[in-house]
C-alpha atoms as a PDB file:
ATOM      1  CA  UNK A   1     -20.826   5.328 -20.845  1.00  0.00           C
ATOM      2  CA  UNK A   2     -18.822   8.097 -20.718  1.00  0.00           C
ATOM      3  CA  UNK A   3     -15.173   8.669 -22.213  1.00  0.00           C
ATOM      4  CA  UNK A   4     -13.782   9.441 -18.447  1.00  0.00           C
ATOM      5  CA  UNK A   5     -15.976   9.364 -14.878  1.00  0.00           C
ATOM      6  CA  UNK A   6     -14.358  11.699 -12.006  1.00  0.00           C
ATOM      7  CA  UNK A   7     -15.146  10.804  -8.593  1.00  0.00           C
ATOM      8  CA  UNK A   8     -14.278  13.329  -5.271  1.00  0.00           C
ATOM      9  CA  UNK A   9     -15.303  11.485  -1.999  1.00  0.00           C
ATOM     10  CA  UNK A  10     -14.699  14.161   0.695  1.00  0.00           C
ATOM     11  CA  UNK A  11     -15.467  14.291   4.742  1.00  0.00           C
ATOM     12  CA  UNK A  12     -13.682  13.791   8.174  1.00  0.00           C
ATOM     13  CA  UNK A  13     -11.284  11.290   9.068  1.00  0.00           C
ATOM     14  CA  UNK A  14     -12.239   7.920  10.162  1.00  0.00           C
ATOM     15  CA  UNK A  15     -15.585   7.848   7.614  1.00  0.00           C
ATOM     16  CA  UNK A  16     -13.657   5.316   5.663  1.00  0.00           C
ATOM     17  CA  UNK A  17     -13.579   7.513   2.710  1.00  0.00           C
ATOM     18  CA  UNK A  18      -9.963   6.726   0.941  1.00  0.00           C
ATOM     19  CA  UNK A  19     -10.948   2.800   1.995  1.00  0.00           C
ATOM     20  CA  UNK A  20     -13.635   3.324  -0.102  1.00  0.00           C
ATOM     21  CA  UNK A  21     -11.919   5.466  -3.417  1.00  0.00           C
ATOM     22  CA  UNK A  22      -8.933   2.199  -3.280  1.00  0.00           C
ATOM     23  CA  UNK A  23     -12.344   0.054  -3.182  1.00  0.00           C
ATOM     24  CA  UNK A  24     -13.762   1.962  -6.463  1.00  0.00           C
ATOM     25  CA  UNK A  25     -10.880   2.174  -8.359  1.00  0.00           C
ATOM     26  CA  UNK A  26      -9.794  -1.470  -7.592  1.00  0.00           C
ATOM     27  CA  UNK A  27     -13.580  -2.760  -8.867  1.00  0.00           C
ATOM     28  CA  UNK A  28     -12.981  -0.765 -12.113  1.00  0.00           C
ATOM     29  CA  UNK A  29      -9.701  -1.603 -13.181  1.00  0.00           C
ATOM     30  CA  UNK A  30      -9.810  -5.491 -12.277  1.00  0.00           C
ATOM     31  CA  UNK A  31     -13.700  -6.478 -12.753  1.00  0.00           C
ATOM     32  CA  UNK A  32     -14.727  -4.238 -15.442  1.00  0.00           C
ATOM     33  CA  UNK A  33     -11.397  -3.226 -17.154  1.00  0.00           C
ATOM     34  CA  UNK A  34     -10.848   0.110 -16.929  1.00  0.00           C
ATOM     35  CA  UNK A  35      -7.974   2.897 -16.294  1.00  0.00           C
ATOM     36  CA  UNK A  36      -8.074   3.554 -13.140  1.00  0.00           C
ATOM     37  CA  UNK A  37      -6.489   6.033 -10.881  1.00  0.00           C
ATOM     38  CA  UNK A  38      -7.030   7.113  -6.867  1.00  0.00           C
ATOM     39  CA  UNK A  39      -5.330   9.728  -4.870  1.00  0.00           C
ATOM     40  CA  UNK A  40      -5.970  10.937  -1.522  1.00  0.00           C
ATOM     41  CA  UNK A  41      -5.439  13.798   0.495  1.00  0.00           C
ATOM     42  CA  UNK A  42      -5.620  14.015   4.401  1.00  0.00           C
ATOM     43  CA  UNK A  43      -4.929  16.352   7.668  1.00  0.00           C
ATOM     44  CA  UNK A  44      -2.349  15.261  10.071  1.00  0.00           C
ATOM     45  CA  UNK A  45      -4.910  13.983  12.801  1.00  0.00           C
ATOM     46  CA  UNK A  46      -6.164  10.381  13.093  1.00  0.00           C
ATOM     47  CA  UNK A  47      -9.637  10.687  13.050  1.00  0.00           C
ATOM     48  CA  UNK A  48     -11.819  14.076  12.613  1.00  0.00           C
ATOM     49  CA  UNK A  49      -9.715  16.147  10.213  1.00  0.00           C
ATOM     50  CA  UNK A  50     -10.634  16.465   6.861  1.00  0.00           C
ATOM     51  CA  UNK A  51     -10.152  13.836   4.217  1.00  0.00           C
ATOM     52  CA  UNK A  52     -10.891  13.838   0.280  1.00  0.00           C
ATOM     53  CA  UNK A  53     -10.260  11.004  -2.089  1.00  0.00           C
ATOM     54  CA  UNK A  54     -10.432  11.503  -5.725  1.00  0.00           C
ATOM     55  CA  UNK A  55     -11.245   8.615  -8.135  1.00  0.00           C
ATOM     56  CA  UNK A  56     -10.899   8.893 -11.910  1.00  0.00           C
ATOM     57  CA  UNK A  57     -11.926   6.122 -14.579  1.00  0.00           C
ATOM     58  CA  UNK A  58     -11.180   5.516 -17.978  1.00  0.00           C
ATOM     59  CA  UNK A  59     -11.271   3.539 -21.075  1.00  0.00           C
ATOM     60  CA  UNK A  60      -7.969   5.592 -22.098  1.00  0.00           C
ATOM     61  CA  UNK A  61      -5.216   5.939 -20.559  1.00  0.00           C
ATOM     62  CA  UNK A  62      -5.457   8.723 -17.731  1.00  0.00           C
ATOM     63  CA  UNK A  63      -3.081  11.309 -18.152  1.00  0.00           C
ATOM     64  CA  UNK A  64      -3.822  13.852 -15.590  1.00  0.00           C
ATOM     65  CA  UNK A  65      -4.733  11.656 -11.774  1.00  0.00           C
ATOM     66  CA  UNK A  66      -6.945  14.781 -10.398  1.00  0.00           C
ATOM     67  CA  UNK A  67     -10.597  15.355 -10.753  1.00  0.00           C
ATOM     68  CA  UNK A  68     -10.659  18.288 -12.956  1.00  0.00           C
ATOM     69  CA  UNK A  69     -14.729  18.828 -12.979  1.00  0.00           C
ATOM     70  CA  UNK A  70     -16.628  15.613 -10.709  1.00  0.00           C
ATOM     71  CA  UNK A  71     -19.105  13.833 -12.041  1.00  0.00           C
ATOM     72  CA  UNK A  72     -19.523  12.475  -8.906  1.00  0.00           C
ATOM     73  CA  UNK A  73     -19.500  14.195  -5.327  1.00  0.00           C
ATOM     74  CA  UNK A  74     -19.810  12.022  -2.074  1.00  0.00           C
ATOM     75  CA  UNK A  75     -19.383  14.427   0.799  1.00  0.00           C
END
């Protein structure tokens, strides 16, 4: 496995997306104990604006909390 695995979950409001980067990053840091690290960014509306959640995972300890080049992309 890789060293560090960056995640970037983006789409509209109200898909559940940040829901499911906390999700992620939870499973890795309590069930298979890694770093991990989730931030989120959002519009102002409730539902239909855009929405991006950024998961990173480590075995180190993450220095830098933003997805600098994703491994992963869920949009």
């Amino acid at each position: 496995m890789k060293e560090r695995i960056e995640m970037c979950l983006s789409g509209s409001g109200g898909q559940g997306l940040i829901l499911a980067g906390i999700i992620l990053a939870e499973a890795a840091a309590i069930y298979d104990g890694k770093e991990a690290v989730q931030t989120q960014s959002y519009g102002p509306e409730a539902r239909g604006g855009a929405s991006r959640s950024e998961v990173v995972i480590s075995n180190d300890t993450i220095d830098y909390p933003k997805v600098i080049k994703s491994d992963i992309l869920l949009a």
